[in-house]
C-alpha atoms as a PDB file:
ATOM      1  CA  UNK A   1     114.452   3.576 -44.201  1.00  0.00           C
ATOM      2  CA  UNK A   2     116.968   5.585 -42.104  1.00  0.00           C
ATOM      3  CA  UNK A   3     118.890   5.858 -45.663  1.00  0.00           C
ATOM      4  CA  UNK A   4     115.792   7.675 -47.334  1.00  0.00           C
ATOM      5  CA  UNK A   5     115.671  10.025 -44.689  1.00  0.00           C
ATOM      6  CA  UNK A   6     119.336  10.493 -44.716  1.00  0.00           C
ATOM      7  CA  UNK A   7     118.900  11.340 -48.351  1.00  0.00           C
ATOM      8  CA  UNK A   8     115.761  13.933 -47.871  1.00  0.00           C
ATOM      9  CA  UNK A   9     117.698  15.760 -45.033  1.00  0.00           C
ATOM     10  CA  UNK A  10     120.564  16.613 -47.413  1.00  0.00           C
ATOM     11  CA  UNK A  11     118.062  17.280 -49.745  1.00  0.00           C
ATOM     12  CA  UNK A  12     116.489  19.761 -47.795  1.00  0.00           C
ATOM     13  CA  UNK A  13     119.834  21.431 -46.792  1.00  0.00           C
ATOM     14  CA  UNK A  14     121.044  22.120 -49.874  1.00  0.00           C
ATOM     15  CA  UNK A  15     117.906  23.449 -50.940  1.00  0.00           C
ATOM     16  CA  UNK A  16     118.085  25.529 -47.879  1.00  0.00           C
ATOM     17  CA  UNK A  17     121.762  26.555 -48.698  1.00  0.00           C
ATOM     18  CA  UNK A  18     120.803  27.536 -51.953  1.00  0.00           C
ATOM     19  CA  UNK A  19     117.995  29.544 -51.236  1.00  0.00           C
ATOM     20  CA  UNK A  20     119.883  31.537 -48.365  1.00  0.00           C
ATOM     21  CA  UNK A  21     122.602  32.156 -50.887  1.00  0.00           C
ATOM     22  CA  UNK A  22     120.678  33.588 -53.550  1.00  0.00           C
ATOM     23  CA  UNK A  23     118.985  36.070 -51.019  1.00  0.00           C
ATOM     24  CA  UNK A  24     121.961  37.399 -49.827  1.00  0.00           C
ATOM     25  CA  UNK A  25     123.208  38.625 -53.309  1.00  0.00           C
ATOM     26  CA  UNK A  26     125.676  35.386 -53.976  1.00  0.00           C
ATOM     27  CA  UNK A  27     127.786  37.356 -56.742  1.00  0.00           C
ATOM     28  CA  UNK A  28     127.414  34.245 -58.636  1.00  0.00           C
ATOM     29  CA  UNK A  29     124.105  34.598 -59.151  1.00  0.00           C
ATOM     30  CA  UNK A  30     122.458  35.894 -61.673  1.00  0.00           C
ATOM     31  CA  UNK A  31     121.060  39.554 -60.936  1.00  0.00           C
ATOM     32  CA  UNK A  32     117.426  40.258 -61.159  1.00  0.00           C
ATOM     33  CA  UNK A  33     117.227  43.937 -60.487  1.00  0.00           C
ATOM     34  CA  UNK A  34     116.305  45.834 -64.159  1.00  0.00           C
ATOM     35  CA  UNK A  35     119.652  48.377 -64.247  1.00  0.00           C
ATOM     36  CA  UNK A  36     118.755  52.046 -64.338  1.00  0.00           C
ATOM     37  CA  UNK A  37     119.401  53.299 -67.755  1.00  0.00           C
ATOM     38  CA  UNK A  38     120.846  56.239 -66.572  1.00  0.00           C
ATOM     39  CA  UNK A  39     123.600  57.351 -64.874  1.00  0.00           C
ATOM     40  CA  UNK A  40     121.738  59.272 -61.814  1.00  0.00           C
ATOM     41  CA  UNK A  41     119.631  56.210 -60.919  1.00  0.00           C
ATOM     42  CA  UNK A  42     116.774  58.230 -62.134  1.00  0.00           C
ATOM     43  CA  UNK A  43     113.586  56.317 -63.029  1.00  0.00           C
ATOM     44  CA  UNK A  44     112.754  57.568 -66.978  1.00  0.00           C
ATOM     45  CA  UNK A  45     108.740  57.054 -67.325  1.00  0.00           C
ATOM     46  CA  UNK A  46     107.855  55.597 -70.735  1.00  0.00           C
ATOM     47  CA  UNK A  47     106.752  57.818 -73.382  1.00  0.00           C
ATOM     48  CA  UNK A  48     103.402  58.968 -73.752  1.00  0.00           C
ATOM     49  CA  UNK A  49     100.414  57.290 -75.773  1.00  0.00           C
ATOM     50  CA  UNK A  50      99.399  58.947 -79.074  1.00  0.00           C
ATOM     51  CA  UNK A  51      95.522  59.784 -78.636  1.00  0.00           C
ATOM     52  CA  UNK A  52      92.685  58.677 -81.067  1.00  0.00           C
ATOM     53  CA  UNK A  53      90.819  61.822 -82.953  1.00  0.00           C
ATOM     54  CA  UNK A  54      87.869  61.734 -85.324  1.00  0.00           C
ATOM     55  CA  UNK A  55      87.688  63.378 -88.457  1.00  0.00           C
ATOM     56  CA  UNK A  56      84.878  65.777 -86.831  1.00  0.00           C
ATOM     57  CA  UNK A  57      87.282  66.884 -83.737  1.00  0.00           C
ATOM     58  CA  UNK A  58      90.438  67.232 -86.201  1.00  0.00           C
ATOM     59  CA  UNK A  59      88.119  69.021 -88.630  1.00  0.00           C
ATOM     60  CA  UNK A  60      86.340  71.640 -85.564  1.00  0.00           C
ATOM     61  CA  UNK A  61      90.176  71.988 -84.375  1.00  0.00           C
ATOM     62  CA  UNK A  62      91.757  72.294 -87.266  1.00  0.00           C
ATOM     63  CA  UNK A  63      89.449  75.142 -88.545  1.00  0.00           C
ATOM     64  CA  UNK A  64      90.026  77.271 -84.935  1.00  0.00           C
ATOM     65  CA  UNK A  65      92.867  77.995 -86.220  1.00  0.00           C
ATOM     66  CA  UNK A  66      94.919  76.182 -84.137  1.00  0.00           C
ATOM     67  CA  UNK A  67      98.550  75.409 -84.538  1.00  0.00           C
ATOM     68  CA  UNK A  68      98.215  71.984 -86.088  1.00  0.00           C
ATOM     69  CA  UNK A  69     100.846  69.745 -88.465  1.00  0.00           C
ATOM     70  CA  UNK A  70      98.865  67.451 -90.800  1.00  0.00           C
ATOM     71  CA  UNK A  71     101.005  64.902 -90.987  1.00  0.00           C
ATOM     72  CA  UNK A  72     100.192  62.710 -94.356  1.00  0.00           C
ATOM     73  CA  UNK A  73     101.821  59.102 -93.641  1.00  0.00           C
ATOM     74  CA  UNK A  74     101.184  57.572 -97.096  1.00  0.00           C
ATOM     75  CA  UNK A  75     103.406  56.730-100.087  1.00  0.00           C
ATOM     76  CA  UNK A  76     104.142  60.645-102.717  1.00  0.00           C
ATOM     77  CA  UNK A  77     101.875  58.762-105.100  1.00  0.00           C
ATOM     78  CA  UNK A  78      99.067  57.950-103.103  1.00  0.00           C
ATOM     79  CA  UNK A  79      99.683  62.007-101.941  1.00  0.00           C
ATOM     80  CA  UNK A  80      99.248  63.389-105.346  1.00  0.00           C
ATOM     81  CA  UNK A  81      95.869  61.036-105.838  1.00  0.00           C
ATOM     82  CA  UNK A  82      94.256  63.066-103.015  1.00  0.00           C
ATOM     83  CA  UNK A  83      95.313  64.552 -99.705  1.00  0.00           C
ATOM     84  CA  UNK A  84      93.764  66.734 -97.240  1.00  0.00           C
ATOM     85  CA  UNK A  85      94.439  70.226 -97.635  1.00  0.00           C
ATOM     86  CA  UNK A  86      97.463  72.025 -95.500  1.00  0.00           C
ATOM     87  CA  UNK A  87      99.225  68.539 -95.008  1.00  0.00           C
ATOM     88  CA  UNK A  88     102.617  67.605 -94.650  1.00  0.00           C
ATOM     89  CA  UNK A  89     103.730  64.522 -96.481  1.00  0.00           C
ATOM     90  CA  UNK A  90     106.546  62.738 -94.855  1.00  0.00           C
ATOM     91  CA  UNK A  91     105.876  58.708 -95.736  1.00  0.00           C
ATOM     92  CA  UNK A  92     106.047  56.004 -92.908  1.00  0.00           C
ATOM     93  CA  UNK A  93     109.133  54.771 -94.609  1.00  0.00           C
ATOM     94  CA  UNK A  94     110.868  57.922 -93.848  1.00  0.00           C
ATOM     95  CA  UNK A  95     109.495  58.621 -91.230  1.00  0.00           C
ATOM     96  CA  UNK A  96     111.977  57.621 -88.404  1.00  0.00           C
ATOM     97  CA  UNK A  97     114.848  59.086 -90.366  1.00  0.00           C
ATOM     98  CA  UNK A  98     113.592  62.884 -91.524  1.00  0.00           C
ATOM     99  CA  UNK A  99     110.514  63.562 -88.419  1.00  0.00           C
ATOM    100  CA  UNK A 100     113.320  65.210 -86.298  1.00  0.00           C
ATOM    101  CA  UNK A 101     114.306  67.286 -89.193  1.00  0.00           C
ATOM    102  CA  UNK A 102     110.863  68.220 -90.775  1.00  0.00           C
ATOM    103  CA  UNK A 103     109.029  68.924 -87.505  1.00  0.00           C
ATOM    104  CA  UNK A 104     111.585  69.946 -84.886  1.00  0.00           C
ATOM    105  CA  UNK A 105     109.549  71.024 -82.360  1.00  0.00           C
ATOM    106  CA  UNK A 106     108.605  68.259 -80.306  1.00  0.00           C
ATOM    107  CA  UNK A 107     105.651  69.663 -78.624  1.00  0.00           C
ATOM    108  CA  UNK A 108     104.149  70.043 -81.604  1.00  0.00           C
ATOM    109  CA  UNK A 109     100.401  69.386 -82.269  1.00  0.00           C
ATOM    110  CA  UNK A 110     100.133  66.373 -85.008  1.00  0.00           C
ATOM    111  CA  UNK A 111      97.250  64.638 -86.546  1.00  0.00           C
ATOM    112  CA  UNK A 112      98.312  61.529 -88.096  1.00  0.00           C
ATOM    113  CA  UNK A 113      96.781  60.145 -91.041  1.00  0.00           C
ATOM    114  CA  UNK A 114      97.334  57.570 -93.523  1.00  0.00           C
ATOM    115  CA  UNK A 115      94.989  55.729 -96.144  1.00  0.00           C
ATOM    116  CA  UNK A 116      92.799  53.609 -93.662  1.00  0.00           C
ATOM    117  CA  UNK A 117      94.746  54.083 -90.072  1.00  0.00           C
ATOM    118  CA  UNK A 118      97.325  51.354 -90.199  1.00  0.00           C
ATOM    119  CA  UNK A 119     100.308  52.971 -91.127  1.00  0.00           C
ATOM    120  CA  UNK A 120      98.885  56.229 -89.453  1.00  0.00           C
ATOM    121  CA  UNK A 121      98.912  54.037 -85.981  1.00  0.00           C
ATOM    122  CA  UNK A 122     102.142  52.616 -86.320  1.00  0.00           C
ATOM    123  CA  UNK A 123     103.778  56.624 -87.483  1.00  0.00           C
ATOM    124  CA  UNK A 124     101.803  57.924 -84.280  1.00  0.00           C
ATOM    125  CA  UNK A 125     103.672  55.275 -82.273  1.00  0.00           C
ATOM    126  CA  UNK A 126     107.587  56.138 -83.622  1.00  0.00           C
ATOM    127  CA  UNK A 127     106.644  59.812 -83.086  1.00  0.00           C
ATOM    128  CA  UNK A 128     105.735  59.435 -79.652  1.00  0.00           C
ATOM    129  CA  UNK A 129     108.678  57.133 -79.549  1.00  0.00           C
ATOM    130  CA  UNK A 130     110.943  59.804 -80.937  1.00  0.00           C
ATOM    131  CA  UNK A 131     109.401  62.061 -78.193  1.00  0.00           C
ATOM    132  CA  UNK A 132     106.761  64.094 -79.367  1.00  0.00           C
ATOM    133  CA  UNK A 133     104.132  64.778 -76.634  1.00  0.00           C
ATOM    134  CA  UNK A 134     100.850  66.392 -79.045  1.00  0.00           C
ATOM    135  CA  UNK A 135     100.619  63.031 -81.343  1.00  0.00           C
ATOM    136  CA  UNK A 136      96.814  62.492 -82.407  1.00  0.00           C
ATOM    137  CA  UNK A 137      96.069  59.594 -84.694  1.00  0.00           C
ATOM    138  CA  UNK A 138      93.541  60.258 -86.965  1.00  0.00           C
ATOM    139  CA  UNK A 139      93.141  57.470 -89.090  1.00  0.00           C
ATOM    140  CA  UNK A 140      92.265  56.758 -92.737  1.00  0.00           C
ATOM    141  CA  UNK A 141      91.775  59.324 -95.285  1.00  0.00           C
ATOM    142  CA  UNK A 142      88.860  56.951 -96.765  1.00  0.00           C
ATOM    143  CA  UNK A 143      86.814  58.120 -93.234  1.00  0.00           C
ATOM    144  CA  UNK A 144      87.449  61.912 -93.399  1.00  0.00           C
ATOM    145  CA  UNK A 145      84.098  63.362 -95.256  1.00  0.00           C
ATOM    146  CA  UNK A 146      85.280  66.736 -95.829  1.00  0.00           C
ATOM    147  CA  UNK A 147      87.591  68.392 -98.815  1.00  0.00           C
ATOM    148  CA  UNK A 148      90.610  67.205-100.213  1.00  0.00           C
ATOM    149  CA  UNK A 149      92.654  68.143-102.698  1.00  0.00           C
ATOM    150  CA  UNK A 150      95.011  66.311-105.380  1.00  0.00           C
ATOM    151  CA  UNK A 151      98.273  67.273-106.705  1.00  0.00           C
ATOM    152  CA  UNK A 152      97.885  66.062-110.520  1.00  0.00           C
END
């Protein structure tokens, strides 16, 4: 019996040991503090969401006359099929490599569209990424009920 508590007690003060150690910043301990990724220990905030907009708001906004990029996502091919008018094709495989170059300003206003919104969510998500701050995802051609135009 006096054994078994023997053995608990130097349980116990290890455990205790341990514990103390690790509080006090042990430099064999692993560290758990994220590192800054800068070198002024400033905080950077993630970048901004892209924002959802339906055909009718892109269409109302678009006709204003508003500064806007229409920003065509999809493959040349499925461009030349049909396309909404005024867009800019630059394909989601590109995309990471030529936005920078192709639309420089970063504050630009962008609506995002691709055939049905998948590859129009995942572009509004590297552009924001890249830093653009006016990123709109619009979706799928196959929902936008107004003209469009083909290249053949």
């Amino acid at each position: 019996m006096r054994n078994s508590i023997t053995v608990l007690l130097i349980i116990l003060l290890g455990t205790i040991i341990t514990a103390c150690s690790i509080q006090k910043g042990d430099p064999d301990m692993i560290n758990t503090k994220p590192e800054l990724s800068n070198p002024h220990n400033e905080i950077t905030p993630p970048p901004a969401a892209s924002s959802l907009i339906t055909a009718d708001e892109a269409k109302k906004r678009l006709d204003s006359g508003e500064s806007i990029i229409l920003l065509d996502v999809r493959t040349e091919e499925e461009y030349r099929e049909k396309h909404i008018p005024a867009s800019l094709l630059l394909p989601l495989s590109d995309l990471e490599d030529k936005a920078e170059s192709e639309i420089p300003d970063k504050d630009a206003t962008l609506f995002v569209y691709c055939r049905s919104g998948n590859r129009s969510a995942t572009a509004s998500k590297i552009l924001v990424n890249l830093g653009y701050t006016k990123v709109y995802d619009l979706g799928g051609i196959i929902d936008w009920p107004y003209d469009t135009e083909s290249a053949q």
